[in-house]
N, C-alpha and C. Protein backbone atom coordinates (compact mmCIF):
# COMPACT_ATOMS: atom_id res chain seq x y z
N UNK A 1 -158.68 49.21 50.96
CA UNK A 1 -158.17 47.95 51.44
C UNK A 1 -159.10 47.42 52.52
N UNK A 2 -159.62 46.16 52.21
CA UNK A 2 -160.41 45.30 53.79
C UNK A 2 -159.37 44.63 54.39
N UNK A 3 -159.35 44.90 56.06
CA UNK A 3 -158.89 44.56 56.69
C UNK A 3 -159.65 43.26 57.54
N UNK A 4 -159.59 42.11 57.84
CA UNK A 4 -160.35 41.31 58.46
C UNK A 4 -159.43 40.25 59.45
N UNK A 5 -160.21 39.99 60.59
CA UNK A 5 -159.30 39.18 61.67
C UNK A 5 -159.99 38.60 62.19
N UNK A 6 -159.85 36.96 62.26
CA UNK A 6 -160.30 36.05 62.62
C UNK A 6 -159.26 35.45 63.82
N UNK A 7 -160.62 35.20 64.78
CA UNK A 7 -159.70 34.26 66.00
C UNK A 7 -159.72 32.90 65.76
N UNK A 8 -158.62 32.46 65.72
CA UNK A 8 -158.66 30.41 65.79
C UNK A 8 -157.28 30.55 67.30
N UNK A 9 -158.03 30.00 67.95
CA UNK A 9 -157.67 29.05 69.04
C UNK A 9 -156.93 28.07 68.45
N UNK A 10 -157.04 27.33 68.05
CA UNK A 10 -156.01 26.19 67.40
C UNK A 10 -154.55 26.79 67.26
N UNK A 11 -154.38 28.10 66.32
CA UNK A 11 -153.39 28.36 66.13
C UNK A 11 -152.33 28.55 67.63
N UNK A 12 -150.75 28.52 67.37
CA UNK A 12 -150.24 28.95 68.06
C UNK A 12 -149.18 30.37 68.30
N UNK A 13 -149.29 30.52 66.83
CA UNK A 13 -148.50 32.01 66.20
C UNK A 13 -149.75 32.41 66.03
N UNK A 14 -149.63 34.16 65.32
CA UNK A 14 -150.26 34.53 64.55
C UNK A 14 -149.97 34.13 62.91
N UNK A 15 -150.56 33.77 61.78
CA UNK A 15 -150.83 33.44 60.59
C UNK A 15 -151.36 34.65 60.00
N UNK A 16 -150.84 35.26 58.99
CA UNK A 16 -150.80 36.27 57.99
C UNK A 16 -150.92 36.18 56.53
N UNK A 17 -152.17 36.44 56.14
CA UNK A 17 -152.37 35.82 54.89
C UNK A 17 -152.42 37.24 53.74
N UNK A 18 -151.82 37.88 52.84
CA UNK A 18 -152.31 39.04 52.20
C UNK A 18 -152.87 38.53 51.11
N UNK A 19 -153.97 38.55 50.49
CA UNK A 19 -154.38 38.43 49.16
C UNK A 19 -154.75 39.64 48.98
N UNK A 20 -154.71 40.07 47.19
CA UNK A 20 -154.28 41.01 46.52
C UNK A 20 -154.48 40.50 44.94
N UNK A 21 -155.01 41.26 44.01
CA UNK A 21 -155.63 40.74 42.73
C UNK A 21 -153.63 41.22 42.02
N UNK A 22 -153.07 42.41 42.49
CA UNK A 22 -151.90 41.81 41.89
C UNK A 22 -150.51 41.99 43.08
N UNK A 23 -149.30 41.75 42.50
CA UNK A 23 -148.46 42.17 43.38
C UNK A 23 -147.89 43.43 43.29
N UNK A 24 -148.56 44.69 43.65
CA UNK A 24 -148.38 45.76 43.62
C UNK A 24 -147.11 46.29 44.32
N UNK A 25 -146.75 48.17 44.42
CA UNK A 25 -145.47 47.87 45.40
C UNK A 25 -146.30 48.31 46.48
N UNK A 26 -146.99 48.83 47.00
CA UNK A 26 -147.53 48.92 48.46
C UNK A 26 -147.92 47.39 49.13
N UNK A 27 -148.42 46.49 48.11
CA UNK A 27 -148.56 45.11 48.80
C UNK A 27 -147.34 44.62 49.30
N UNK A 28 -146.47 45.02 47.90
CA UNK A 28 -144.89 44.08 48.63
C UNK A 28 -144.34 44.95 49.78
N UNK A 29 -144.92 45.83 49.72
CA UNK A 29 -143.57 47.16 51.15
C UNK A 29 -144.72 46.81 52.96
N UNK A 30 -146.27 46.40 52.00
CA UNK A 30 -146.52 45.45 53.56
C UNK A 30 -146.41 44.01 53.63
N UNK A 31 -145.77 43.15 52.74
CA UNK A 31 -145.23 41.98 53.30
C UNK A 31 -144.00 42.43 53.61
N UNK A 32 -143.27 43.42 52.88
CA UNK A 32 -141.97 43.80 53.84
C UNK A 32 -141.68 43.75 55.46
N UNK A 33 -142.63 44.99 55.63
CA UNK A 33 -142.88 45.48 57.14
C UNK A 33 -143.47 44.48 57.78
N UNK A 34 -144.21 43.48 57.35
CA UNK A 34 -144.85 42.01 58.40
C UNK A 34 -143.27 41.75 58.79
N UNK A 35 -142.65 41.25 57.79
CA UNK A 35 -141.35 40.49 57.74
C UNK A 35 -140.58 40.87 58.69
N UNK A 36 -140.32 42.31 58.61
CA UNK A 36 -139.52 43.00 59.60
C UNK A 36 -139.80 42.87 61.09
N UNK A 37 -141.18 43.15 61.09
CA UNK A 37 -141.83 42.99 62.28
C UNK A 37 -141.49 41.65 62.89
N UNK A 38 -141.51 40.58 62.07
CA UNK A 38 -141.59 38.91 62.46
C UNK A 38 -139.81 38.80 63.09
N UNK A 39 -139.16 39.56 62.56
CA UNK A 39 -137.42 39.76 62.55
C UNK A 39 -137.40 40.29 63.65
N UNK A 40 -137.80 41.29 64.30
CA UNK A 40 -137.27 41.68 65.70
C UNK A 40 -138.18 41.36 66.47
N UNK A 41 -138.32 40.20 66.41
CA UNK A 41 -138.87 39.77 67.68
C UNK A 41 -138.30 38.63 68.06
N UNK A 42 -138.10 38.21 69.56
CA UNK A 42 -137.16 37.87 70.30
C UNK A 42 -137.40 36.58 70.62
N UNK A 43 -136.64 35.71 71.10
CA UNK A 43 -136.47 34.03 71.40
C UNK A 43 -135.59 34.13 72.69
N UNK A 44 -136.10 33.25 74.05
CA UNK A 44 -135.44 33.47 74.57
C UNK A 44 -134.70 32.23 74.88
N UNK A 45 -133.27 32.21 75.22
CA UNK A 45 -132.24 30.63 75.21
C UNK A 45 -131.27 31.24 76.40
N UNK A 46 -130.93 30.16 76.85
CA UNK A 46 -130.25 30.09 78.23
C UNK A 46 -128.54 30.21 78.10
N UNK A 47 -127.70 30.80 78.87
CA UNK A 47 -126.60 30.39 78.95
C UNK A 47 -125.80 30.22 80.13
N UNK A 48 -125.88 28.94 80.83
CA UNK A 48 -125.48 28.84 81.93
C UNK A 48 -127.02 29.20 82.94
N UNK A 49 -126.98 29.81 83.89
CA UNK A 49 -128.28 29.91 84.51
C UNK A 49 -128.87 31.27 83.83
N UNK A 50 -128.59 31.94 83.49
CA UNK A 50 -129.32 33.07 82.56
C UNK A 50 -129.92 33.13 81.44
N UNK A 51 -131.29 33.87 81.29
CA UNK A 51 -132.31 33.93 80.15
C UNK A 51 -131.62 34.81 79.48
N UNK A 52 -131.50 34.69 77.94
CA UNK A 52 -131.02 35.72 77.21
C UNK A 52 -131.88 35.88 76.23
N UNK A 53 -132.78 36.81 75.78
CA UNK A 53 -133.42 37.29 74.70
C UNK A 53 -132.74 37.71 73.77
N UNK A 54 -133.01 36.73 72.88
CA UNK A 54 -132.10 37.05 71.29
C UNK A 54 -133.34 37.56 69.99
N UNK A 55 -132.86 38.18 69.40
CA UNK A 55 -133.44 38.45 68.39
C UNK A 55 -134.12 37.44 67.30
N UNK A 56 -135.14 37.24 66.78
CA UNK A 56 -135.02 36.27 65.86
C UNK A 56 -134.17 36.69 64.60
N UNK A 57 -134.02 37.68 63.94
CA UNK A 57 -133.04 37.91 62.92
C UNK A 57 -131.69 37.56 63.07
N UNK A 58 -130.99 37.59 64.62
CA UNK A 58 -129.84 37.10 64.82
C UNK A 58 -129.55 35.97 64.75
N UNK A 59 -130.50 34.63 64.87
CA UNK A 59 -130.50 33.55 64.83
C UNK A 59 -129.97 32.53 63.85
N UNK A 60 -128.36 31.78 63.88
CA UNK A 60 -128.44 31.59 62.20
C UNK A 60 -129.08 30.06 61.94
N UNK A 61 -128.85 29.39 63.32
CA UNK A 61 -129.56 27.81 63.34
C UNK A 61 -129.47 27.27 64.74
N UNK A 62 -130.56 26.27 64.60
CA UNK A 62 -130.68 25.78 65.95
C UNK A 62 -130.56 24.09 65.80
N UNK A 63 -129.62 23.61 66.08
CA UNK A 63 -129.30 21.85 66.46
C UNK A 63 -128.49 21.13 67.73
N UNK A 64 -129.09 19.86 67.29
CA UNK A 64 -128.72 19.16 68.18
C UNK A 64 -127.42 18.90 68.75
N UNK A 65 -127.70 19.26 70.04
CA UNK A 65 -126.21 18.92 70.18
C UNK A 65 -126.06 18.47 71.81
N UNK A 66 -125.65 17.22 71.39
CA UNK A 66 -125.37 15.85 72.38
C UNK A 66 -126.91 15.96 73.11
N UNK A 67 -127.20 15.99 74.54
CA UNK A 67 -128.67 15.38 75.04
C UNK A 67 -129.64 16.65 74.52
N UNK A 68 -129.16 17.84 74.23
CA UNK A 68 -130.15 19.05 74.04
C UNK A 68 -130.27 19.60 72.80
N UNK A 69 -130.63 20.76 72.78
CA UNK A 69 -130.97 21.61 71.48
C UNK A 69 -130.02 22.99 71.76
N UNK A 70 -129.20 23.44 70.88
CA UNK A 70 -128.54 24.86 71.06
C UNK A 70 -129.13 25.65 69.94
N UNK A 71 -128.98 27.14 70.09
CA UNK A 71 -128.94 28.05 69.23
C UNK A 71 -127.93 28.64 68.97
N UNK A 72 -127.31 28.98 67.70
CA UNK A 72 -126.16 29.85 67.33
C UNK A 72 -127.02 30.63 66.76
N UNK A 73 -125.73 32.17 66.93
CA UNK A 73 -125.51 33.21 66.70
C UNK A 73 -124.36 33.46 66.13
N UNK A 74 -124.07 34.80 65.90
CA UNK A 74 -122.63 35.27 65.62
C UNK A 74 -121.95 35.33 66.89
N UNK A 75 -122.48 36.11 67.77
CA UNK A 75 -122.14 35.83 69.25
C UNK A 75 -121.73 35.27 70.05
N UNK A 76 -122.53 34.18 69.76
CA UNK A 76 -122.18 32.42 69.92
C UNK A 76 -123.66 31.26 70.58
N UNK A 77 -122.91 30.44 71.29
CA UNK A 77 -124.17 29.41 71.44
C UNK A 77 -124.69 29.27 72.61
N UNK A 78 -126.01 29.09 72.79
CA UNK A 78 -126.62 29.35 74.25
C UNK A 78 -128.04 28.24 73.99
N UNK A 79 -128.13 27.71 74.85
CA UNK A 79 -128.95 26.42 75.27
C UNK A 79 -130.60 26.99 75.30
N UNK A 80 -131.52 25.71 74.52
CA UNK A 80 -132.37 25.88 74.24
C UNK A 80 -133.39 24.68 75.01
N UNK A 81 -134.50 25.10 75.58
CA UNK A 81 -135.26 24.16 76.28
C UNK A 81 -136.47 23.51 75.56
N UNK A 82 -136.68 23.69 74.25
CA UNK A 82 -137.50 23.04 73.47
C UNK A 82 -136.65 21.57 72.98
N UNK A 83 -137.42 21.17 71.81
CA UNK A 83 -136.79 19.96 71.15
C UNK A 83 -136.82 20.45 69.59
N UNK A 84 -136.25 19.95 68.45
CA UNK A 84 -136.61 20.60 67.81
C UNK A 84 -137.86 20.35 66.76
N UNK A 85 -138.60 19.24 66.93
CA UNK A 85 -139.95 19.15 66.51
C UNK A 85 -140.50 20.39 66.87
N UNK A 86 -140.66 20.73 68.40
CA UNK A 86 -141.20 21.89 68.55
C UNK A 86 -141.07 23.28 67.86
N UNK A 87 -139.23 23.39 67.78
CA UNK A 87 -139.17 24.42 66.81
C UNK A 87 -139.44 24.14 65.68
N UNK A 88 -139.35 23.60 64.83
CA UNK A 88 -140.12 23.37 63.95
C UNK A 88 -141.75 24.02 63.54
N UNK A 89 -142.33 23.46 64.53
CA UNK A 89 -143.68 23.61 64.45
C UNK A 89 -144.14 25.26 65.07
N UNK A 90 -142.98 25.65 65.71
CA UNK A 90 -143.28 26.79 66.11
C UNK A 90 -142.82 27.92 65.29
N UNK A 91 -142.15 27.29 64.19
CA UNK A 91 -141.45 28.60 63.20
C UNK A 91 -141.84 27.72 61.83
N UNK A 92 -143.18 27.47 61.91
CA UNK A 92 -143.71 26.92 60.46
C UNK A 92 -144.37 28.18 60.05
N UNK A 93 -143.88 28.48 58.43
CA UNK A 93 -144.08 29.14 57.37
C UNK A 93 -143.25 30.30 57.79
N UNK A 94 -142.14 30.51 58.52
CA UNK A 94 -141.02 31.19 58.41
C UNK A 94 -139.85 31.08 57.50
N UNK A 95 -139.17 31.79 58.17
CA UNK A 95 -138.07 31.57 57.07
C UNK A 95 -136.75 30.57 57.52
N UNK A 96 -137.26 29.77 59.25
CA UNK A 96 -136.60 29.19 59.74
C UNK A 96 -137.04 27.28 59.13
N UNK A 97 -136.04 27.25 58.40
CA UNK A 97 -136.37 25.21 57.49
C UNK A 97 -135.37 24.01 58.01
N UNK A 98 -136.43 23.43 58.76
CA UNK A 98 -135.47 22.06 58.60
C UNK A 98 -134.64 21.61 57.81
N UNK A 99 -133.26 21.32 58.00
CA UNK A 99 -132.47 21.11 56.73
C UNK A 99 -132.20 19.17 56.93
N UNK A 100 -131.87 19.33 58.22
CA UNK A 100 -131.72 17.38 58.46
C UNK A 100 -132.55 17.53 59.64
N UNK A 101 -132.16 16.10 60.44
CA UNK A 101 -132.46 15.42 61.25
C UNK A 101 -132.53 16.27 62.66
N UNK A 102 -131.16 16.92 62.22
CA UNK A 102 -130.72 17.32 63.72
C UNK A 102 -130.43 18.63 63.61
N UNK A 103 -130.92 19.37 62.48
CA UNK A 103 -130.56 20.93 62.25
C UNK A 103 -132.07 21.68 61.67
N UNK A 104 -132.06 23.17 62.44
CA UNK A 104 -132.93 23.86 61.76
C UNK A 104 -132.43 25.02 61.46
N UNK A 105 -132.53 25.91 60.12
CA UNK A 105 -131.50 27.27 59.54
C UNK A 105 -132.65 28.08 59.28
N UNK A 106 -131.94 29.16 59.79
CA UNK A 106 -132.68 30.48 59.28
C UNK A 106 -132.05 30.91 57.83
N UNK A 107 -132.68 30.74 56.72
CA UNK A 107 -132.88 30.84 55.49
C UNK A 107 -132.67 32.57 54.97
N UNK A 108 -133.07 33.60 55.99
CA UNK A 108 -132.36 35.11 55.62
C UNK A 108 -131.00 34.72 56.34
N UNK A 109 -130.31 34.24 56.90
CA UNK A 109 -128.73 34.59 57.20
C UNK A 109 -128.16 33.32 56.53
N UNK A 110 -128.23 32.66 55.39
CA UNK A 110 -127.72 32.13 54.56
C UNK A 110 -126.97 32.72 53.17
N UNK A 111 -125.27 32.60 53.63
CA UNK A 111 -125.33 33.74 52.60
C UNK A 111 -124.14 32.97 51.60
N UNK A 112 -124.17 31.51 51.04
CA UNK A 112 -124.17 30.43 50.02
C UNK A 112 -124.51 29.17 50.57
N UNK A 113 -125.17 28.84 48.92
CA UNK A 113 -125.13 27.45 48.79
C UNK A 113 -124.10 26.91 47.70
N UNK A 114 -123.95 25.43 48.45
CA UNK A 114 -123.42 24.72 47.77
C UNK A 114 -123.61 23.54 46.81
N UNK A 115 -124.23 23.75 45.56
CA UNK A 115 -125.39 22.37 45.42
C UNK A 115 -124.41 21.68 44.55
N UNK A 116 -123.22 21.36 44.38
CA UNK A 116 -121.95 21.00 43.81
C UNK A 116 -121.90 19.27 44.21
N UNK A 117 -122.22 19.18 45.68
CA UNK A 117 -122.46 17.94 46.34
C UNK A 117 -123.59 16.85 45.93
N UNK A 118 -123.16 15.90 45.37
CA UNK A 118 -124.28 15.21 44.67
C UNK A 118 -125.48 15.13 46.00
N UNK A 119 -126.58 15.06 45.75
CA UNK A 119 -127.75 14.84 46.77
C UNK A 119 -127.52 15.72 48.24
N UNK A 120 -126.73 16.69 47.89
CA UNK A 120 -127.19 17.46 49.43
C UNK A 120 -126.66 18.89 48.64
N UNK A 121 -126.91 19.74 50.02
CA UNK A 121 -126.93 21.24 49.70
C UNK A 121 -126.01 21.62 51.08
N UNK A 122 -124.77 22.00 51.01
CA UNK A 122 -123.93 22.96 51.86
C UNK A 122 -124.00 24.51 51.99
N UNK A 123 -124.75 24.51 53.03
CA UNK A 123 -125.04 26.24 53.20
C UNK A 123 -123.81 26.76 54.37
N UNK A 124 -123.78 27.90 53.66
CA UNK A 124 -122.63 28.84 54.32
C UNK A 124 -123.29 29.96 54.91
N UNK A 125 -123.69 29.83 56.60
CA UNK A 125 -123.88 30.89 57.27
C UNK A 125 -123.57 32.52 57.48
N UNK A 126 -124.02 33.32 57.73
CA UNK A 126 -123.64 34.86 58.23
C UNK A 126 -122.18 34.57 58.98
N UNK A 127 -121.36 35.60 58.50
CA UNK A 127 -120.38 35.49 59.31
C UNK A 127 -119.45 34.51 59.18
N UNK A 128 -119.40 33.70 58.21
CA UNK A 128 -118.41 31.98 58.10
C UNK A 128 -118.89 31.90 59.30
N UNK A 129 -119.41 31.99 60.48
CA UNK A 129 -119.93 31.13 61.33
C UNK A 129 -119.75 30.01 61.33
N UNK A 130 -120.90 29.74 60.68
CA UNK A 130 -121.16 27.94 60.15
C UNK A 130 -121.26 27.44 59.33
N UNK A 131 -121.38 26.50 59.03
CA UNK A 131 -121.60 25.51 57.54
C UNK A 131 -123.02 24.40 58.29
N UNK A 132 -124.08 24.25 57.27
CA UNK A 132 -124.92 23.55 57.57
C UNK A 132 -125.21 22.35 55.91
N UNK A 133 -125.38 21.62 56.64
CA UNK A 133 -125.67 20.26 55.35
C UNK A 133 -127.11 20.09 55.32
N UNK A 134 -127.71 20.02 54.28
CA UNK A 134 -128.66 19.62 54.30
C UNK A 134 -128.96 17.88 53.64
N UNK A 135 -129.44 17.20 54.42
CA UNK A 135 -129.89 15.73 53.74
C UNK A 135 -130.76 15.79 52.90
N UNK A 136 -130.47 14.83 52.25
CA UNK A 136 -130.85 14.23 50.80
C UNK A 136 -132.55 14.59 51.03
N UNK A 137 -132.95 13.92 52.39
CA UNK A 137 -134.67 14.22 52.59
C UNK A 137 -135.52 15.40 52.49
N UNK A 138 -134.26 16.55 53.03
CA UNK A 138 -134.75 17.92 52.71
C UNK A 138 -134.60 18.54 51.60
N UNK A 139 -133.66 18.15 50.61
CA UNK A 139 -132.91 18.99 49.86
C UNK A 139 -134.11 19.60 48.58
N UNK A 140 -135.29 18.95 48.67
CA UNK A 140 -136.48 19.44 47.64
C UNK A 140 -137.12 20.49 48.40
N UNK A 141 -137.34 20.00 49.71
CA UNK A 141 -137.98 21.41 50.27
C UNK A 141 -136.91 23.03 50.65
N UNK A 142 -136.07 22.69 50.55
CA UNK A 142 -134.96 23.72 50.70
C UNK A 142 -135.19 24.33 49.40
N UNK A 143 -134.99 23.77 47.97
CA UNK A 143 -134.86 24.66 46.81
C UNK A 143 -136.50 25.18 46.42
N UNK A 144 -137.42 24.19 46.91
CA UNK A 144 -138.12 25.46 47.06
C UNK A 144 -138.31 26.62 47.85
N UNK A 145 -138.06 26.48 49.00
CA UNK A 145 -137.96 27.51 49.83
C UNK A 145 -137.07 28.91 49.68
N UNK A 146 -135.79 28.61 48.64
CA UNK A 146 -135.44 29.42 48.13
C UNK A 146 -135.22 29.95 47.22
N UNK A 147 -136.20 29.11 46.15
CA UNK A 147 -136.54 29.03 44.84
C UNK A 147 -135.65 28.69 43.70
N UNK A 148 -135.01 28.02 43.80
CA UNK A 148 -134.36 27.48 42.87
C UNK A 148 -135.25 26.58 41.95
């Protein structure tokens, strides 16, 4: 196996690319372990005057709500100091997808959809937690994202 690592400054994550002539199971058990790796690692959101480091796997979505941005959990909800363009751009090619305007879902703690709804998609969070809608604008990039 060649291993190779390039620095770009531009980036703001690290970017993980495996190519592989097929999809073997040692290739898939190390996009596994990236994955895993990408899963426990932590986000930190406020509640009240305290920093709380949350897991990213715990995360089930992050929206708008009234002048700010929150994050839910199962746990519950704790205040976020980005916007969510930023998250966005900071959890591009994750498994975290814009669904509307004012919502972003983590796509592993989605556990139904609802595509019954003409032009949108009703996802049912970890936990009945939550229910998230997705708009008509997203609803192509959502089924690919989870391959439908």
């Amino acid at each position: 196996m060649k291993v190779e690592v390039k620095i770009d400054p531009n980036l703001s994550r690290p970017n993980i690319v495996i190519r592989a002539p097929a999809a073997t199971p040692e290739v898939l058990a190390l996009a596994e372990r990236l994955r895993r790796e990408e899963a426990s690692a932590s986000f930190t959101a406020f509640r009240e005057s305290e920093a709380v480091l949350i897991p990213l796997g715990d995360i089930l979505r992050f929206f708008a709500d009234g002048k700010g941005v929150s994050c839910q959990t199962e746990k519950g909800t704790f205040a976020v100091r980005q916007r969510l363009y930023e998250l966005e751009e900071e959890f591009a090619g994750t498994r975290f997808v814009r669904v509307s305007n004012s919502e972003i879902v983590n796509l592993d703690r989605v556990t139904a959809l609802d595509l019954s709804l003409t032009g949108t998609i009703r996802m049912t969070l970890a936990g009945g937690a939550a229910t998230a809608y997705a708009s008509r604008r997203y609803v192509k990039k959502i089924k690919e994202a989870v391959g439908l």
